[in-house]
Protein backbone atom coordinates (compact mmCIF):
# COMPACT_ATOMS: atom_id res chain seq x y z
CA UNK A 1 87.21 7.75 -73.13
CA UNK A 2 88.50 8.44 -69.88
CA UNK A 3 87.54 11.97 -68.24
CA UNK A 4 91.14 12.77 -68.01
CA UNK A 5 91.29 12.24 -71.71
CA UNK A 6 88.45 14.21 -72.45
CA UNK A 7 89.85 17.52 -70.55
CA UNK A 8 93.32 17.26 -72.00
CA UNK A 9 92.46 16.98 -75.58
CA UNK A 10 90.95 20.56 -75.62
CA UNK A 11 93.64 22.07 -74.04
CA UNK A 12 96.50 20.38 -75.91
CA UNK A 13 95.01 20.86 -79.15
CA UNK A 14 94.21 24.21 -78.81
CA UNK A 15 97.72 24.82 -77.25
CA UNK A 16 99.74 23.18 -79.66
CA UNK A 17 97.42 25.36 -82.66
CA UNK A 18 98.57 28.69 -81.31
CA UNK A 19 101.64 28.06 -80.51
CA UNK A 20 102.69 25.96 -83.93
CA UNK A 21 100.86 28.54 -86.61
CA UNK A 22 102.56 31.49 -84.55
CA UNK A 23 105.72 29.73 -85.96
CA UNK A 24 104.84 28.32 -89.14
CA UNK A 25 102.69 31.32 -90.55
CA UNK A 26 105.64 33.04 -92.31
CA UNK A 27 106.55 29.95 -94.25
CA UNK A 28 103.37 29.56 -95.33
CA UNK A 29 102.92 33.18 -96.10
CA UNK A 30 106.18 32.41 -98.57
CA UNK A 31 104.82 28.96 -100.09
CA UNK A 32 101.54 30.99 -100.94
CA UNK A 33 103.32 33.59 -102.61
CA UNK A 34 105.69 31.33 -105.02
CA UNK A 35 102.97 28.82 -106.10
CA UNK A 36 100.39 32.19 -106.60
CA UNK A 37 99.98 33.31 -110.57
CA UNK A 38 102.26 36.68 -110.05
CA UNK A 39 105.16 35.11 -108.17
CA UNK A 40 107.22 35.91 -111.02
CA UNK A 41 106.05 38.95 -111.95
CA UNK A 42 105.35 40.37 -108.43
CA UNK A 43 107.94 38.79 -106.28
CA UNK A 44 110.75 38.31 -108.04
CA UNK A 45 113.45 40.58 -110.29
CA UNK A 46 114.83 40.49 -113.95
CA UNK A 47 118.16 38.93 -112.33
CA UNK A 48 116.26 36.13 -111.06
CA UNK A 49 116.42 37.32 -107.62
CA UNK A 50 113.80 38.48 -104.88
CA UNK A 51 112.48 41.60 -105.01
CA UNK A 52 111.50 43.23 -100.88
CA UNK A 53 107.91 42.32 -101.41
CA UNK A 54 108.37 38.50 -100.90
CA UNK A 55 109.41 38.96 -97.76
CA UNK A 56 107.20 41.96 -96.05
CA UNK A 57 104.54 40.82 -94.29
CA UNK A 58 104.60 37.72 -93.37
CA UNK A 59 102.22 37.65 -90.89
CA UNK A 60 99.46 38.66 -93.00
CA UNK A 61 96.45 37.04 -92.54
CA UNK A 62 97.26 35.07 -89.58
CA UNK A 63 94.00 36.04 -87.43
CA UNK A 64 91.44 34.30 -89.45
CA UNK A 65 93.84 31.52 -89.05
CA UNK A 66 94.15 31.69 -85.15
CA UNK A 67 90.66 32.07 -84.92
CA UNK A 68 89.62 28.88 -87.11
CA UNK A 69 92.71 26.94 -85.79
CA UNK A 70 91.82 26.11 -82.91
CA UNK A 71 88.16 25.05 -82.87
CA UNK A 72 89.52 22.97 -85.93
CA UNK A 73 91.89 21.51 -83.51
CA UNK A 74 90.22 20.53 -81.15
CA UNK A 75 87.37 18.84 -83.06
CA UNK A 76 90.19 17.23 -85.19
CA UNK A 77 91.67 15.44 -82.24
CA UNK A 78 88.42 15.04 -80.14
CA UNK A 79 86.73 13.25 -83.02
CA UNK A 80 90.15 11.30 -83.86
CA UNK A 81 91.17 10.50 -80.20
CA UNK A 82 87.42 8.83 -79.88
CA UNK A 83 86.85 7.12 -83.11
CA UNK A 84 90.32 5.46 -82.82
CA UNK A 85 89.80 4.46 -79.05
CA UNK A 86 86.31 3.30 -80.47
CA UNK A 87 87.76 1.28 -83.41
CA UNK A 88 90.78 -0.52 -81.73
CA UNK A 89 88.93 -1.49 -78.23
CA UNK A 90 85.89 -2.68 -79.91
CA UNK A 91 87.84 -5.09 -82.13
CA UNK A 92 89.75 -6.51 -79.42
CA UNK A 93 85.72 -8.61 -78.44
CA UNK A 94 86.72 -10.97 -81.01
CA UNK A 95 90.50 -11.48 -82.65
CA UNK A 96 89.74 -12.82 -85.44
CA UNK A 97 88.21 -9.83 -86.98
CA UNK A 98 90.59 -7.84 -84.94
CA UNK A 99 90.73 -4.42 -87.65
CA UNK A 100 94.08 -3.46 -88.30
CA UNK A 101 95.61 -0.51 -86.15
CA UNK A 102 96.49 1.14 -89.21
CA UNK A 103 92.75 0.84 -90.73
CA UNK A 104 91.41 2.39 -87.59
CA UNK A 105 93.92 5.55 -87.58
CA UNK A 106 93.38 5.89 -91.64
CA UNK A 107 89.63 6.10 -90.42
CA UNK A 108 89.76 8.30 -87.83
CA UNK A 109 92.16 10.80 -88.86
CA UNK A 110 89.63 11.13 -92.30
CA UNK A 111 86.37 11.48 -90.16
CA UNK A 112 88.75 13.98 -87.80
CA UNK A 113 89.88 15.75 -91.41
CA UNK A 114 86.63 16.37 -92.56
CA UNK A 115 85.30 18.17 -89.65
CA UNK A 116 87.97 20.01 -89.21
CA UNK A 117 88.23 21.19 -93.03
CA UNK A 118 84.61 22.74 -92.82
CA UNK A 119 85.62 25.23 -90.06
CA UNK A 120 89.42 25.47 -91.55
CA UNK A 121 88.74 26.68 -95.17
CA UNK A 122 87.04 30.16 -94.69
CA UNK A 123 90.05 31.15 -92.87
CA UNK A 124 92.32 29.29 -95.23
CA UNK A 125 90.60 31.24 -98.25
CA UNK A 126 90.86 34.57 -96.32
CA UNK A 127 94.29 34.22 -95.48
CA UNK A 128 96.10 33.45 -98.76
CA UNK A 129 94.28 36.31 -100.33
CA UNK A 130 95.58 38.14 -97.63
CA UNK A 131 98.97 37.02 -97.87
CA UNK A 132 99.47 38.34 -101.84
CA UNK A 133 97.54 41.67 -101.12
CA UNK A 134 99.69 44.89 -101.41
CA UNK A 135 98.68 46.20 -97.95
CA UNK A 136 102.39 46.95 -97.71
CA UNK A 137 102.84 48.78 -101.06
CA UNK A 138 101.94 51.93 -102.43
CA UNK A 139 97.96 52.39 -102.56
CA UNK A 140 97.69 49.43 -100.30
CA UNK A 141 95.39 48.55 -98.00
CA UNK A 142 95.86 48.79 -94.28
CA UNK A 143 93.79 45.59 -93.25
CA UNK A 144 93.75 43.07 -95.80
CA UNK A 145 91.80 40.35 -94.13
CA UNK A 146 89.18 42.54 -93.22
CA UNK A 147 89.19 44.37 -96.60
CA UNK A 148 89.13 40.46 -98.24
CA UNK A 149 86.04 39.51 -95.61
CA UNK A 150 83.75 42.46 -96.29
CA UNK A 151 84.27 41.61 -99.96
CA UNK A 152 83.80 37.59 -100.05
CA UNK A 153 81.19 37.83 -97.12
CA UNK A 154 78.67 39.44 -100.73
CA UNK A 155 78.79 35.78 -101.71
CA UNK A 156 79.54 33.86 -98.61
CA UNK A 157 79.68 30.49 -100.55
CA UNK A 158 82.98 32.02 -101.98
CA UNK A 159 84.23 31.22 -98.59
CA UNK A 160 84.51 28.04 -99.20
CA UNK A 161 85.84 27.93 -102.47
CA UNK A 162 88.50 25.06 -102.65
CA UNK A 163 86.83 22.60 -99.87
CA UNK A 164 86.74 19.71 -102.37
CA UNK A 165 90.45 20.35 -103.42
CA UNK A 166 90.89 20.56 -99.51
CA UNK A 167 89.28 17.71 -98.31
CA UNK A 168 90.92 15.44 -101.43
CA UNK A 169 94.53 16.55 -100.61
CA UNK A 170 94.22 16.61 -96.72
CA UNK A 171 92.25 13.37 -96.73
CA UNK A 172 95.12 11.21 -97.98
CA UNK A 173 98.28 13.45 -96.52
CA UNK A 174 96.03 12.79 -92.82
CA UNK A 175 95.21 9.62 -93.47
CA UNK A 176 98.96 8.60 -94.90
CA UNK A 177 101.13 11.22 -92.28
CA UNK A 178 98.98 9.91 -89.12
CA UNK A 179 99.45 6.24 -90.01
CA UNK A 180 103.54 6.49 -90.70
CA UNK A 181 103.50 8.62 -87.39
CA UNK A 182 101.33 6.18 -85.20
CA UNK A 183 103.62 3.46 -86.47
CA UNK A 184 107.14 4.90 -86.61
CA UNK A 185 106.13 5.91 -82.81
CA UNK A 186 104.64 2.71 -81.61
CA UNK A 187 108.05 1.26 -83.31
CA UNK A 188 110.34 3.58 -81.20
CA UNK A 189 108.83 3.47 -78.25
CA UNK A 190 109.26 -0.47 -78.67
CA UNK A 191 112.92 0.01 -78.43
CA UNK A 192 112.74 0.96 -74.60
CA UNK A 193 113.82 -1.20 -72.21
CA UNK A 194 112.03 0.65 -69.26
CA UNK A 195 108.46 2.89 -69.78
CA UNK A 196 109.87 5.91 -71.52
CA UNK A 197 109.50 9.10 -69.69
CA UNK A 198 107.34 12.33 -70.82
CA UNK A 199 110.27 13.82 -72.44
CA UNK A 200 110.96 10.68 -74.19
CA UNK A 201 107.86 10.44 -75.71
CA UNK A 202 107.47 13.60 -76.73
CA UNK A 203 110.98 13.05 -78.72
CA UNK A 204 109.69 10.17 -80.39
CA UNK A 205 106.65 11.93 -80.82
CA UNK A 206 108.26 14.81 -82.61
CA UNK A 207 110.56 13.30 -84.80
CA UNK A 208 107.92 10.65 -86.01
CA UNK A 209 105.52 13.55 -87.16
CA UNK A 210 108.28 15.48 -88.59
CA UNK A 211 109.55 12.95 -90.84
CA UNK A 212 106.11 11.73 -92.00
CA UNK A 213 104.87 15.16 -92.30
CA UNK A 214 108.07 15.95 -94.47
CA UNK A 215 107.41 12.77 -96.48
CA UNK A 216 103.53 12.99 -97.09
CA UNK A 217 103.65 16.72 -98.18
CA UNK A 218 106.52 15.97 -100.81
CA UNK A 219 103.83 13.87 -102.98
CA UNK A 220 100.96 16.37 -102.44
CA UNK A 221 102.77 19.33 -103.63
CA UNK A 222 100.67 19.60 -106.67
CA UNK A 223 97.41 19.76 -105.30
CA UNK A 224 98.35 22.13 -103.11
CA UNK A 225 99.27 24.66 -105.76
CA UNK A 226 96.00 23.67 -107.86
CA UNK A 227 94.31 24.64 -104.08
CA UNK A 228 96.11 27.70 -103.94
CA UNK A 229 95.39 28.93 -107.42
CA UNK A 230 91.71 28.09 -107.02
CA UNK A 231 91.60 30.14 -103.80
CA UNK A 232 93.06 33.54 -104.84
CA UNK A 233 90.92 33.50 -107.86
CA UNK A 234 88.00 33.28 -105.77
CA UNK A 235 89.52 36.36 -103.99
CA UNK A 236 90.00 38.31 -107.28
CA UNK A 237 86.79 37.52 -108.62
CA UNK A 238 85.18 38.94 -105.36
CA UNK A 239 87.31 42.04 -104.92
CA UNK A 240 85.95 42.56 -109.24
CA UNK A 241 82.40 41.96 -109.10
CA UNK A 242 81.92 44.38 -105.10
CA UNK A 243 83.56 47.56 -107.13
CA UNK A 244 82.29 49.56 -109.44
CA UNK A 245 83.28 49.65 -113.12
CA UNK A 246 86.99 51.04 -113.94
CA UNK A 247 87.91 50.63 -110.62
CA UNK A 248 91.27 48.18 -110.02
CA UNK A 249 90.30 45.37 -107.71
CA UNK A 250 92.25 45.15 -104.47
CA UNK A 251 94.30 42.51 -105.53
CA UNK A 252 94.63 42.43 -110.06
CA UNK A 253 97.60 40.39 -109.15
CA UNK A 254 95.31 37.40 -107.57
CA UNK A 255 94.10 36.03 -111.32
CA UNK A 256 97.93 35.79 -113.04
CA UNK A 257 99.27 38.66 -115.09
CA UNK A 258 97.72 37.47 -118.72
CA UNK A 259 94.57 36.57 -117.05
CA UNK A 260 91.49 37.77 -118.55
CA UNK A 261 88.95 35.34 -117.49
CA UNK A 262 86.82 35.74 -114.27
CA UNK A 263 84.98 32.63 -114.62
CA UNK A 264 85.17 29.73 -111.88
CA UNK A 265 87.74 27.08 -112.97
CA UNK A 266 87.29 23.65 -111.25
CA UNK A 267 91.01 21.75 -110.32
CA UNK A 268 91.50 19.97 -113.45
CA UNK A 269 91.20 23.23 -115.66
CA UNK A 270 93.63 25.05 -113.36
CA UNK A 271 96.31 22.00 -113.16
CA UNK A 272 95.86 22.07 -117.47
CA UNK A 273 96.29 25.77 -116.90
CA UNK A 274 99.77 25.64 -114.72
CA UNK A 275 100.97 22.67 -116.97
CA UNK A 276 100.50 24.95 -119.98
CA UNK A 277 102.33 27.94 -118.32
CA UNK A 278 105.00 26.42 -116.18
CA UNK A 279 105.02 22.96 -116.68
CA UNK A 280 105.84 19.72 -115.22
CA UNK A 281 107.60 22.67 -112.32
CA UNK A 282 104.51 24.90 -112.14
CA UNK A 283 102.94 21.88 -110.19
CA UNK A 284 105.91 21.52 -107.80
CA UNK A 285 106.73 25.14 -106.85
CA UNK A 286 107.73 25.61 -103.87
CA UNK A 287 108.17 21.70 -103.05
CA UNK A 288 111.58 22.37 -100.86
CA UNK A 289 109.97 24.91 -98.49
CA UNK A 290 106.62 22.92 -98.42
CA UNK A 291 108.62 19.93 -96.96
CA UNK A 292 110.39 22.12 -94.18
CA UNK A 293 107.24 23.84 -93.11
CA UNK A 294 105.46 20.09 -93.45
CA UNK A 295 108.33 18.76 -90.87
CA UNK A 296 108.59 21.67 -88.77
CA UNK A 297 104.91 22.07 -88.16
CA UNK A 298 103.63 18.24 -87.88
CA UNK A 299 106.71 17.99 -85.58
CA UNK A 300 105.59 20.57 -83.59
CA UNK A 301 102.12 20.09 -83.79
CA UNK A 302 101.83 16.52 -82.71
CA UNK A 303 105.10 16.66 -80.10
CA UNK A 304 103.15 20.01 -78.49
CA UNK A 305 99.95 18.07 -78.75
CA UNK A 306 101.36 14.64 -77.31
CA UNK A 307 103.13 16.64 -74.55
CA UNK A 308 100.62 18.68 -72.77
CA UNK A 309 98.16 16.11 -73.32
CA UNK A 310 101.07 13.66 -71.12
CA UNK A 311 101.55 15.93 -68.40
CA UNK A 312 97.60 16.94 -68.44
CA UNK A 313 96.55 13.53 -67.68
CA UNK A 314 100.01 12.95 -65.05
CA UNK A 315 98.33 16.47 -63.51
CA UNK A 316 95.01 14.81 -63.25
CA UNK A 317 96.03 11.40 -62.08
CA UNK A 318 98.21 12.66 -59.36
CA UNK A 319 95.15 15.14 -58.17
CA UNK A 320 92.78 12.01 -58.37
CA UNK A 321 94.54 10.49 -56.46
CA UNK A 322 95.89 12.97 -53.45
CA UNK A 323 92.10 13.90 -53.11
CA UNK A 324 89.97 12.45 -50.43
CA UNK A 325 87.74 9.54 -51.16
């Protein structure tokens, strides 16, 4: 990989992390709070309509996130970026077992995935407990995350409760969003008659990830609610067994409102649960907002990340080459 390459991955995928999850946190702050157990209890009225809490804090429990989002980031794309440059030069030695561009990105974007969900889920698992706790209500508390850490932190493992049910619906979202988006670009950028500019490419780059972002998420709706569900329980069960007897948890609301049980469900007991409860819907709540946030932020995301990684290496080049030999 070229040095240029090397310095401008950092920096544009720690970039594009800040500056997309700075914009996307509230929606996902509002998709964790309609597929969580109490949404209808908690969040909205008897007329069917939202009560204030929905919508009060919605950046809770966005600095675990900033703090884990970029490392995760950066390893994503440093691992991807390699593997892929890897895969597609070393199989141009001999064309007849040339491997298929879209068997190298499926293969790099799921080694890239699984490094990057290690680091991601503590904060991911901090965050959506945070997001449900009553830190803005009465008897709240003022720092949720921290109040969330110092609790799961007893049984670390607990942080990262959910990894599986991670990795299985990021592998094949990745894997499926960063082949239709390394396509639909390639196939745009065709189109040119003359070497697209920067801005050009970033344009391409943005509405390729948007749509297949957008697209991907739609079908992986249900796991992420069986992810979600797994998560705050882990959060409720930690918040019960750090306190004392007859004193309420810091968040009841985490295990459902006719929960009883604090025993560890794996993902197919929780998806029989929601079925039961909700049904066919239960696994798709929240579907039409997961699909904006999905376009907004893989839009975002990659055309930030494509971007500064452009002008990075036009910045480099252009000092390479005014510099003295």
């Amino acid at each position: 990989m070229p040095w240029s390459s090397t310095v401008s991955i950092p920096v544009s995928a720690g970039a594009s992390a800040l500056a997309v999850e700075s914009i996307i946190h509230p929606f996902d702050t509002l998709i964790t709070r309609i597929q969580s157990p109490g949404y209808l209890t908690k969040y909205k009225n008897a007329k069917g309509g939202f009560r204030p809490t929905m919508f009060r804090g919605l950046y809770q429990g966005i600095g675990p996130t900033i703090v884990t989002a970029i490392p995760s980031s950066v390893i994503f794309f440093y691992i991807y970026e390699t593997a892929k440059s890897a895969l597609l030069s070393g199989s141009e030695e001999t064309s007849s077992e040339k491997m298929p561009a879209a068997a190298a990105y499926a293969i790099s974007s799921a080694a890239a995935e699984l490094a990057s969900c290690a680091i991601l889920n503590p904060a991911e698992v901090l965050k959506q407990n945070a997001q449900v706790s009553k830190s803005h209500g009465s008897g709240g508390h003022k720092y949720p995350v921290l109040t969330m850490l110092h609790e799961l932190m007893s049984r670390p493992r607990k942080l990262w409760t959910g990894y599986t049910v991670l990795a299985a619906s990021h592998l094949p979202g990745t894997t499926m969003t960063f082949c239709l988006y390394e396509y639909s670009k390639a196939s745009w950028l065709e189109r040119f008659k003359n070497p697209p500019t920067i801005p050009e490419q970033v344009r391409v780059s943005l509405f390729s990830a948007g749509v297949a972002g957008a697209a991907v998420s739609l079908c992986l709706v249900p796991i992420d609610v069986v992810k979600t569900r797994m998560r705050l329980a882990a959060g409720s069960r930690a918040s019960q067994s750090s306190l004392p007897p007859k004193i309420i948890p810091i968040s009841p609301e985490l295990s459902g409102a006719n929960s009883t049980s604090t025993s560890p469900q794996g993902p197919i007991a929780v998806a029989r649960g929601i079925l039961v409860a909700d049904g066919v819907r239960g696994l798709f709540r929240g579907a039409s907002l997961t699909c904006v946030a999905a376009m907004l932020g893989s839009g975002l995301f990659l055309g930030c990340y494509d971007g500064i990684k452009l002008y990075s290496q036009k910045s480099s080049a252009s000092q390479e080459q005014a510099s003295p030999h």
